[in-house]
C-alpha atoms as a PDB file:
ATOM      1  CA  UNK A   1     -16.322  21.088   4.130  1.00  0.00           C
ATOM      2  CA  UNK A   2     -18.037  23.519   6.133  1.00  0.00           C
ATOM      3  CA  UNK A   3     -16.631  24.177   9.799  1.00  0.00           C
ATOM      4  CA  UNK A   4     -18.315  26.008  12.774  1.00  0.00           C
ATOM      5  CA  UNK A   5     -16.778  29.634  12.748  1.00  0.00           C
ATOM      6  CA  UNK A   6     -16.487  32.149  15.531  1.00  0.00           C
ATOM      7  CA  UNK A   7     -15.960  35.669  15.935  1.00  0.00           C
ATOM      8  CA  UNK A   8     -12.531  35.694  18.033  1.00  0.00           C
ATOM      9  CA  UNK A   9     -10.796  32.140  19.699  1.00  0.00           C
ATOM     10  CA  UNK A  10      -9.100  33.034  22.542  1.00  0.00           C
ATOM     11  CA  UNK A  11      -6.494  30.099  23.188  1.00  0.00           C
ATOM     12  CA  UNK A  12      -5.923  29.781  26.845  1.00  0.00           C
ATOM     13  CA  UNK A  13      -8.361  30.222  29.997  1.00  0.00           C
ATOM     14  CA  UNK A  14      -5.849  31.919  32.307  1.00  0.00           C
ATOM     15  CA  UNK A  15      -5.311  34.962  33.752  1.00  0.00           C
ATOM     16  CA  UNK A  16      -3.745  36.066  30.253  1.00  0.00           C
ATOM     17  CA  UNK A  17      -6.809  34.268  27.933  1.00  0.00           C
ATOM     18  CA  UNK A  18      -9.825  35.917  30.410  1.00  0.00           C
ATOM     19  CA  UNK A  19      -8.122  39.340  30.654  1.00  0.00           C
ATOM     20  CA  UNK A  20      -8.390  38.966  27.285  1.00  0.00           C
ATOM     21  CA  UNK A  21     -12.018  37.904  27.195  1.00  0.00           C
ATOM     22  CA  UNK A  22     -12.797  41.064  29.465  1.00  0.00           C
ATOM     23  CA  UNK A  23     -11.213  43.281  26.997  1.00  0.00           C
ATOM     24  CA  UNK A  24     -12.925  42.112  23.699  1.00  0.00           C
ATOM     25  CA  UNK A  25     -16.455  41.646  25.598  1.00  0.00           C
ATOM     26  CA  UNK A  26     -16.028  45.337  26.498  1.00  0.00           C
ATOM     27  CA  UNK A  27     -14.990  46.727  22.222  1.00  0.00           C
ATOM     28  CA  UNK A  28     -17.981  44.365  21.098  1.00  0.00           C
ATOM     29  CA  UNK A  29     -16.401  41.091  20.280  1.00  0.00           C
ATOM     30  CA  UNK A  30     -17.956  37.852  21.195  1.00  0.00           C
ATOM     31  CA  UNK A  31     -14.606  35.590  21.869  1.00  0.00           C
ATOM     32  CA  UNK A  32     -14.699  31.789  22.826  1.00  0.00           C
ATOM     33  CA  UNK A  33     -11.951  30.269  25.599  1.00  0.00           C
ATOM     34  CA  UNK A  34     -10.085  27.109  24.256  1.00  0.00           C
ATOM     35  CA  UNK A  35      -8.727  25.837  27.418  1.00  0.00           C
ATOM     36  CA  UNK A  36      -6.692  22.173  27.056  1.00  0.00           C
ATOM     37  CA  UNK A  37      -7.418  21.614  30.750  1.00  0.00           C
ATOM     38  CA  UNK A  38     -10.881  20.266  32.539  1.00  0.00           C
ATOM     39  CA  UNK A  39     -11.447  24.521  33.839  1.00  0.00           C
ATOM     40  CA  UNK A  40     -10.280  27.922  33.173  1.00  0.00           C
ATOM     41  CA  UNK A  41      -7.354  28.221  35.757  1.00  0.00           C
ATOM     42  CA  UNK A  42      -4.688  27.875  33.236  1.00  0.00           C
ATOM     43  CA  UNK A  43      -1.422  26.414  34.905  1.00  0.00           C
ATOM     44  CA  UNK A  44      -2.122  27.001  38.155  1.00  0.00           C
ATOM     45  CA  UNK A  45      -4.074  24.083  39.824  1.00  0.00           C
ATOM     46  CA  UNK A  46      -0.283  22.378  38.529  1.00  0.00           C
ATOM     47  CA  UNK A  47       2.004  24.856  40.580  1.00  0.00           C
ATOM     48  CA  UNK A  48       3.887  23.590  43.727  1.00  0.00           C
ATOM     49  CA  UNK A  49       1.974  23.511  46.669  1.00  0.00           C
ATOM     50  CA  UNK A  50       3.239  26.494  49.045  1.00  0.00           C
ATOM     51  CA  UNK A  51       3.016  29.145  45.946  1.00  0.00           C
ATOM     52  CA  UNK A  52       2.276  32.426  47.090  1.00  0.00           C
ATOM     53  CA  UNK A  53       1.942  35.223  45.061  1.00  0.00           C
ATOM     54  CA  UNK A  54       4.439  38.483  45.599  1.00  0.00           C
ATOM     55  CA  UNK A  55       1.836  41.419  45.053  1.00  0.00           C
ATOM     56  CA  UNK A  56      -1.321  41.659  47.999  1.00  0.00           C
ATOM     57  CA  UNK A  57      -4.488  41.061  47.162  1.00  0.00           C
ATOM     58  CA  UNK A  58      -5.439  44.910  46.447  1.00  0.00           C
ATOM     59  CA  UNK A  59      -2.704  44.824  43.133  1.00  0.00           C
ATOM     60  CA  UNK A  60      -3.892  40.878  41.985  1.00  0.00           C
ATOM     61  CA  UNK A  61      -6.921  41.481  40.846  1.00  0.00           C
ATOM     62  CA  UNK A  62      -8.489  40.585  37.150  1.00  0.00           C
ATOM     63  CA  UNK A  63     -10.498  43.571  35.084  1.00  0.00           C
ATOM     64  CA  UNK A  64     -13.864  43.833  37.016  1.00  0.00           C
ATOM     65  CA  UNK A  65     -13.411  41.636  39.956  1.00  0.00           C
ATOM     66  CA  UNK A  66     -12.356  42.240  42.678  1.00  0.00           C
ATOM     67  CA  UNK A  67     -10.225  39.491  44.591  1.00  0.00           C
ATOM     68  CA  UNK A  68     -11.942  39.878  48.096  1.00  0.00           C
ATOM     69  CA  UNK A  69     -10.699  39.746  51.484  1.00  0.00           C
ATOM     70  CA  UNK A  70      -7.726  41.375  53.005  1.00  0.00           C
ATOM     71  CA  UNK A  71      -6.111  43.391  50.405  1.00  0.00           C
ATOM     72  CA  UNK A  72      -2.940  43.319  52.314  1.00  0.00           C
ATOM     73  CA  UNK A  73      -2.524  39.944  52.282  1.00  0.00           C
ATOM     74  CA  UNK A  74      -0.305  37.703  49.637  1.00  0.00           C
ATOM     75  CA  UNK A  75      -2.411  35.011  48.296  1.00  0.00           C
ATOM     76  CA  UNK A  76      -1.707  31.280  47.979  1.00  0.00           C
ATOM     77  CA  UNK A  77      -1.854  28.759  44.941  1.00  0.00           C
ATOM     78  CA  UNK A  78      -5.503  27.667  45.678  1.00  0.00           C
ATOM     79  CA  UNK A  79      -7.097  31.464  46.577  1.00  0.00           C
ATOM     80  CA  UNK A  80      -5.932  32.350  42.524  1.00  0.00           C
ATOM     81  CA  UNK A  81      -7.536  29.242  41.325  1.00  0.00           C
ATOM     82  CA  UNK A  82     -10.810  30.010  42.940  1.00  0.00           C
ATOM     83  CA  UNK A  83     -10.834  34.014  41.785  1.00  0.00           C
ATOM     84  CA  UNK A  84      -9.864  32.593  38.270  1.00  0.00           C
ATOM     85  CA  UNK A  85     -13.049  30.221  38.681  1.00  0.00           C
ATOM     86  CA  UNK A  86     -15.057  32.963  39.606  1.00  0.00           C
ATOM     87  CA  UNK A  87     -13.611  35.422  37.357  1.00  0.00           C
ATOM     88  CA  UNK A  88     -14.620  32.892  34.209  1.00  0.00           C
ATOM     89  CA  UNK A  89     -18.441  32.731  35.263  1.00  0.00           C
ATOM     90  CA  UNK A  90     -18.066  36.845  35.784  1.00  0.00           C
ATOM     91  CA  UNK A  91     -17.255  37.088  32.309  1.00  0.00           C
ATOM     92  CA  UNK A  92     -19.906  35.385  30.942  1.00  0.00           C
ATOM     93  CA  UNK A  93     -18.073  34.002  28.410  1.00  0.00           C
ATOM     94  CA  UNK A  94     -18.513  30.251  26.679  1.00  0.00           C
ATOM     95  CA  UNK A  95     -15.599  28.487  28.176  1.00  0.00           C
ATOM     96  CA  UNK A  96     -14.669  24.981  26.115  1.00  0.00           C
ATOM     97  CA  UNK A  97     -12.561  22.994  28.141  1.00  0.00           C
ATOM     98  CA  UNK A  98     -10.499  19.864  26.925  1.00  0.00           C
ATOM     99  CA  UNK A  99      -9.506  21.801  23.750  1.00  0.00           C
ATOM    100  CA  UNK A 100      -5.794  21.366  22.857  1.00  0.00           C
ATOM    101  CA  UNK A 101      -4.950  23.018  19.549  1.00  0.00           C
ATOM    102  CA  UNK A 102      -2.196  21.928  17.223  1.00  0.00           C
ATOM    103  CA  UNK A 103      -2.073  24.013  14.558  1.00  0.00           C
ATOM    104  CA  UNK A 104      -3.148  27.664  13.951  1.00  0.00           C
ATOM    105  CA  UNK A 105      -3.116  28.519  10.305  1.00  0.00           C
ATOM    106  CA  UNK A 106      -4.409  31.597   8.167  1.00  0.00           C
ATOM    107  CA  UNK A 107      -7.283  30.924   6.192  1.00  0.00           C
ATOM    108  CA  UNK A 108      -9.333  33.550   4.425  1.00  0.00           C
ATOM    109  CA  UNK A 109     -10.048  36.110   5.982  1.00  0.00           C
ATOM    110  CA  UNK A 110      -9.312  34.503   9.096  1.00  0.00           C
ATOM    111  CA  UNK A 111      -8.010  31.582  11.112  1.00  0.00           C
ATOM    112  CA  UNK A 112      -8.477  28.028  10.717  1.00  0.00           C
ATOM    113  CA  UNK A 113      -7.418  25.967  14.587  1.00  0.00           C
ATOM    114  CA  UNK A 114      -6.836  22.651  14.073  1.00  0.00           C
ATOM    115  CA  UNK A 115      -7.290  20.451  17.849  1.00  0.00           C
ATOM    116  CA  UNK A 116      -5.448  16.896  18.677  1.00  0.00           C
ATOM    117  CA  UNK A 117      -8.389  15.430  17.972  1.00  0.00           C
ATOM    118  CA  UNK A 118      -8.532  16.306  14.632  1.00  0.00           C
ATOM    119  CA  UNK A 119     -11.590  18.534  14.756  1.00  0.00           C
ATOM    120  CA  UNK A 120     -11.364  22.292  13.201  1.00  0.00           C
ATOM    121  CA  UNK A 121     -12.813  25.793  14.203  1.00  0.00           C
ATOM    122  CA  UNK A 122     -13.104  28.844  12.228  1.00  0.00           C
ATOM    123  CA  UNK A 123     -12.003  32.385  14.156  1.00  0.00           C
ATOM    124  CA  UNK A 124     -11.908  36.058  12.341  1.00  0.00           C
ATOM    125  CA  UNK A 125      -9.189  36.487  15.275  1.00  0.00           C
ATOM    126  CA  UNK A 126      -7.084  34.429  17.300  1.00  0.00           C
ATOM    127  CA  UNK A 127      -5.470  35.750  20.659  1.00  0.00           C
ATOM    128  CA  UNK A 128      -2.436  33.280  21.890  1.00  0.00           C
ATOM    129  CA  UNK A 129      -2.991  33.621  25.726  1.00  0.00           C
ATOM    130  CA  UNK A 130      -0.970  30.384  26.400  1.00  0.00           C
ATOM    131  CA  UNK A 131       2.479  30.227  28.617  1.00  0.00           C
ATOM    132  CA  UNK A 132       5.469  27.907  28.534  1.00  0.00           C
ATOM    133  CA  UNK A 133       4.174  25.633  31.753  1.00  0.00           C
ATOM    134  CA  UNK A 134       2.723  22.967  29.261  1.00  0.00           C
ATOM    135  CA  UNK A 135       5.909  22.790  27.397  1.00  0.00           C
ATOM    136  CA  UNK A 136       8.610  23.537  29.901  1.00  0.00           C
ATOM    137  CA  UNK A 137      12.192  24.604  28.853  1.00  0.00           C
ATOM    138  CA  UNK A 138      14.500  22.209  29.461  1.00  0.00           C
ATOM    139  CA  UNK A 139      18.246  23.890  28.334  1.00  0.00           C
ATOM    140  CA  UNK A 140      20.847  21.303  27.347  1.00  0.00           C
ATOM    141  CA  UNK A 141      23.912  21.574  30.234  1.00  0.00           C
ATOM    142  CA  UNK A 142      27.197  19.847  29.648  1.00  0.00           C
ATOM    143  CA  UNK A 143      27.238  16.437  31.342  1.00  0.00           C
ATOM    144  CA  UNK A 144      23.608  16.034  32.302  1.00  0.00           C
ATOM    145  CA  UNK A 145      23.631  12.865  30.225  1.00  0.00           C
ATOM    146  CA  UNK A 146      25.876  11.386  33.285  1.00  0.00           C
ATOM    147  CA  UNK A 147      24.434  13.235  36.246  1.00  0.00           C
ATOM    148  CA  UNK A 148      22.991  10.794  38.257  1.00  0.00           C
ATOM    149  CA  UNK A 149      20.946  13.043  40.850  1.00  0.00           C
ATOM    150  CA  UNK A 150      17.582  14.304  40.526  1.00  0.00           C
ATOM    151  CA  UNK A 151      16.883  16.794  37.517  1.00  0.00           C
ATOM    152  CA  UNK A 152      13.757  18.176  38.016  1.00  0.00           C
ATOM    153  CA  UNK A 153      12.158  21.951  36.267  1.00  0.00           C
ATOM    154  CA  UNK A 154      10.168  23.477  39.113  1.00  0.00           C
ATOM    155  CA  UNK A 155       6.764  22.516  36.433  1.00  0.00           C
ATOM    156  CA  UNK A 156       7.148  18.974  37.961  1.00  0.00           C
ATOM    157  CA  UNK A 157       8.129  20.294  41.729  1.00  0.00           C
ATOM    158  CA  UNK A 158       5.432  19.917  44.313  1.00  0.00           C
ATOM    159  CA  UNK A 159       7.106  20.364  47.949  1.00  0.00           C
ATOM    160  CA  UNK A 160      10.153  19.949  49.723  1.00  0.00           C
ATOM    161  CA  UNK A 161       9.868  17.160  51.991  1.00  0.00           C
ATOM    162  CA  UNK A 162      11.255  15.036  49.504  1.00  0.00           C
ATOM    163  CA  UNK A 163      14.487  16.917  49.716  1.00  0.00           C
ATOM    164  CA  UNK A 164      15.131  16.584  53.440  1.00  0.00           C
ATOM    165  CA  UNK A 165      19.132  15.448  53.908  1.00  0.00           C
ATOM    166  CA  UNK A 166      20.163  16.707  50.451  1.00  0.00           C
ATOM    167  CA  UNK A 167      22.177  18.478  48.065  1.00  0.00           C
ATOM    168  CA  UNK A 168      20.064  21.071  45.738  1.00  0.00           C
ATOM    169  CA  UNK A 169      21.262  23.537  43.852  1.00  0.00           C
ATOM    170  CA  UNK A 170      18.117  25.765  41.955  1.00  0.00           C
ATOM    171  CA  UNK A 171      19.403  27.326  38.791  1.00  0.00           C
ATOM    172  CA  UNK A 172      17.251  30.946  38.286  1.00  0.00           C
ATOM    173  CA  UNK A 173      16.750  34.282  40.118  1.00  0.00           C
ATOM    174  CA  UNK A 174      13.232  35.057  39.440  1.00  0.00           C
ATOM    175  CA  UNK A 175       9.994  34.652  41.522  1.00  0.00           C
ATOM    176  CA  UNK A 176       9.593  31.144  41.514  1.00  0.00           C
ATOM    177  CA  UNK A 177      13.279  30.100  41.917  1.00  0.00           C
ATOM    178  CA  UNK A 178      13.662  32.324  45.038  1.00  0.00           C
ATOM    179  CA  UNK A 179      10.097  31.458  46.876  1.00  0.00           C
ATOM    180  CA  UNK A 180      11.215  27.200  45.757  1.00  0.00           C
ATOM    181  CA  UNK A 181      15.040  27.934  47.062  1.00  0.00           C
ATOM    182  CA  UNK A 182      13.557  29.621  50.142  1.00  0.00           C
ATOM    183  CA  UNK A 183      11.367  26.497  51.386  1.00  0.00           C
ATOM    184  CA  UNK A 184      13.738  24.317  50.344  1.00  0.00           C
ATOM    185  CA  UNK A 185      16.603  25.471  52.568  1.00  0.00           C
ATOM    186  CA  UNK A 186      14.499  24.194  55.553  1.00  0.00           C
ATOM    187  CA  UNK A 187      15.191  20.566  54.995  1.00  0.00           C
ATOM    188  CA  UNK A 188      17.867  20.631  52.930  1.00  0.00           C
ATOM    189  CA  UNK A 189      21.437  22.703  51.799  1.00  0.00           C
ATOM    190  CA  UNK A 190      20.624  24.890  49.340  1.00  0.00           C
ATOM    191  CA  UNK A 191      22.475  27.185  46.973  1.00  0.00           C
ATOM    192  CA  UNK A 192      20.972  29.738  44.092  1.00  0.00           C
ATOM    193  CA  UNK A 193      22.557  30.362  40.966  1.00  0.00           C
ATOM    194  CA  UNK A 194      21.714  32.883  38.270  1.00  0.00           C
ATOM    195  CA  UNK A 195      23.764  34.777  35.298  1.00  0.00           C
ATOM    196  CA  UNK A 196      23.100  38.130  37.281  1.00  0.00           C
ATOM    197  CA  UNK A 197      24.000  38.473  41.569  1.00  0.00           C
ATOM    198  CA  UNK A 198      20.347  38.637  43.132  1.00  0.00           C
ATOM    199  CA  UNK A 199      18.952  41.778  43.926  1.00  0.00           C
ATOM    200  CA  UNK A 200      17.185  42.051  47.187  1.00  0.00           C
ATOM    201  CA  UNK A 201      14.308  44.173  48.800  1.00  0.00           C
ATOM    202  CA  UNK A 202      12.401  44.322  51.715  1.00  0.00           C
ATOM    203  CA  UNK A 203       8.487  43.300  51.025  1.00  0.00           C
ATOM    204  CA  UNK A 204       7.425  46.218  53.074  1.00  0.00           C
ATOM    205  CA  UNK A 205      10.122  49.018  53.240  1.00  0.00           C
ATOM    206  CA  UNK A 206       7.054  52.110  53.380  1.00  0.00           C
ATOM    207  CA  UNK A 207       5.763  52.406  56.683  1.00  0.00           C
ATOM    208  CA  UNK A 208       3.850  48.414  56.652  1.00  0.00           C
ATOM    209  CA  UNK A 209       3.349  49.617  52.604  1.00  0.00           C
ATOM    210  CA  UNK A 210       3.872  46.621  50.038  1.00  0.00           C
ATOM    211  CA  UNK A 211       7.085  47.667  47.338  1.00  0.00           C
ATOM    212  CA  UNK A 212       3.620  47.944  44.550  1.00  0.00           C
ATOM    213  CA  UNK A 213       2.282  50.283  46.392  1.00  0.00           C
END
């Protein structure tokens, strides 16, 4: 049975899977975007609502475009969405939404990408540009089975009002555990655990100058 074959299937339309695009388009390579969502934004129309990113604009920026505006400035959830939007039509790449793939297997010379739906693509190269946000890690802890408060991995959080009155207790150190610990300690009693003490640094210890610069 023939299948429709292309030259490379990128799997994943964000900022990973178009970086990705950019750099292929530029060698010669004519690669497709298999997003599972409805747009090429990746994860991040699902992040929690007050997400701001730690770098200014002038260091966020995709291959080729610009991100625009003040380039001092640390943008929010919905400012990356719309310069991921932007970014996709930039590259001028064929962008096929709704496309969850299953399997990858060799095949040939190439690739054969099997979807939920049962339908199959050919690729001569397959780049995996997808994260862990679809799948979320969930480690086993001794006696979560009886816990009766509220488990939830920061995939599924959304805002803090929810919390107001109560005890939370985020388990991580990195970016998003500090910035979701941080708004959380407004309406509620907070404490951050990690396997390492956190390290700390002013934002702007260079004269006003952001730590990337």
């Amino acid at each position: 049975m023939l299948i429709e074959r292309v030259d490379v299937a990128v799997v994943g339309g964000g900022q990973s899977g178009l970086a990705a695009v950019h750099a292929l388009r530029e060698r010669g390579f004519t690669p497709v975007v298999l997003e599972a969502s409805a747009q090429a934004a990746g994860a991040w129309p699902h992040y929690y609502d007050s997400l701001t990113l730690f770098s200014p604009t002038r260091y966020s920026s995709l291959p080729g475009l610009p991100f625009g505006g003040d380039p001092d400035r640390y943008p929010r959830r919905d400012e990356v969405v719309d310069h991921l939007l932007r970014y996709a039509e930039h590259l001028d790449a064929e962008v096929r939404t709704g496309r969850r793939d299953e399997q990858v297997r060799a095949d040939g010379d190439g690739f054969r990408i099997t979807f939920t739906d049962g339908a199959e693509l050919g690729a001569r190269a397959v780049v995996a540009a997808t994260g862990g946000f679809g799948r979320p890690h969930r480690p086993t802890l001794p006696g979560l089975d009886s816990f009766t408060g509220t488990v939830l991995h920061v995939s599924e959080y959304r805002s803090p009002e929810a919390f107001a009155g109560r005890r939370v207790v985020v388990v991580g150190a990195g970016n998003f555990a500090v910035q979701v610990a941080a708004e959380l300690s407004g309406p509620a009693r907070v404490s951050l655990v990690g396997r390492t003490p956190v390290r700390w640094f002013p934002q702007r210890p260079l004269g006003g100058r952001d730590l990337h610069f």
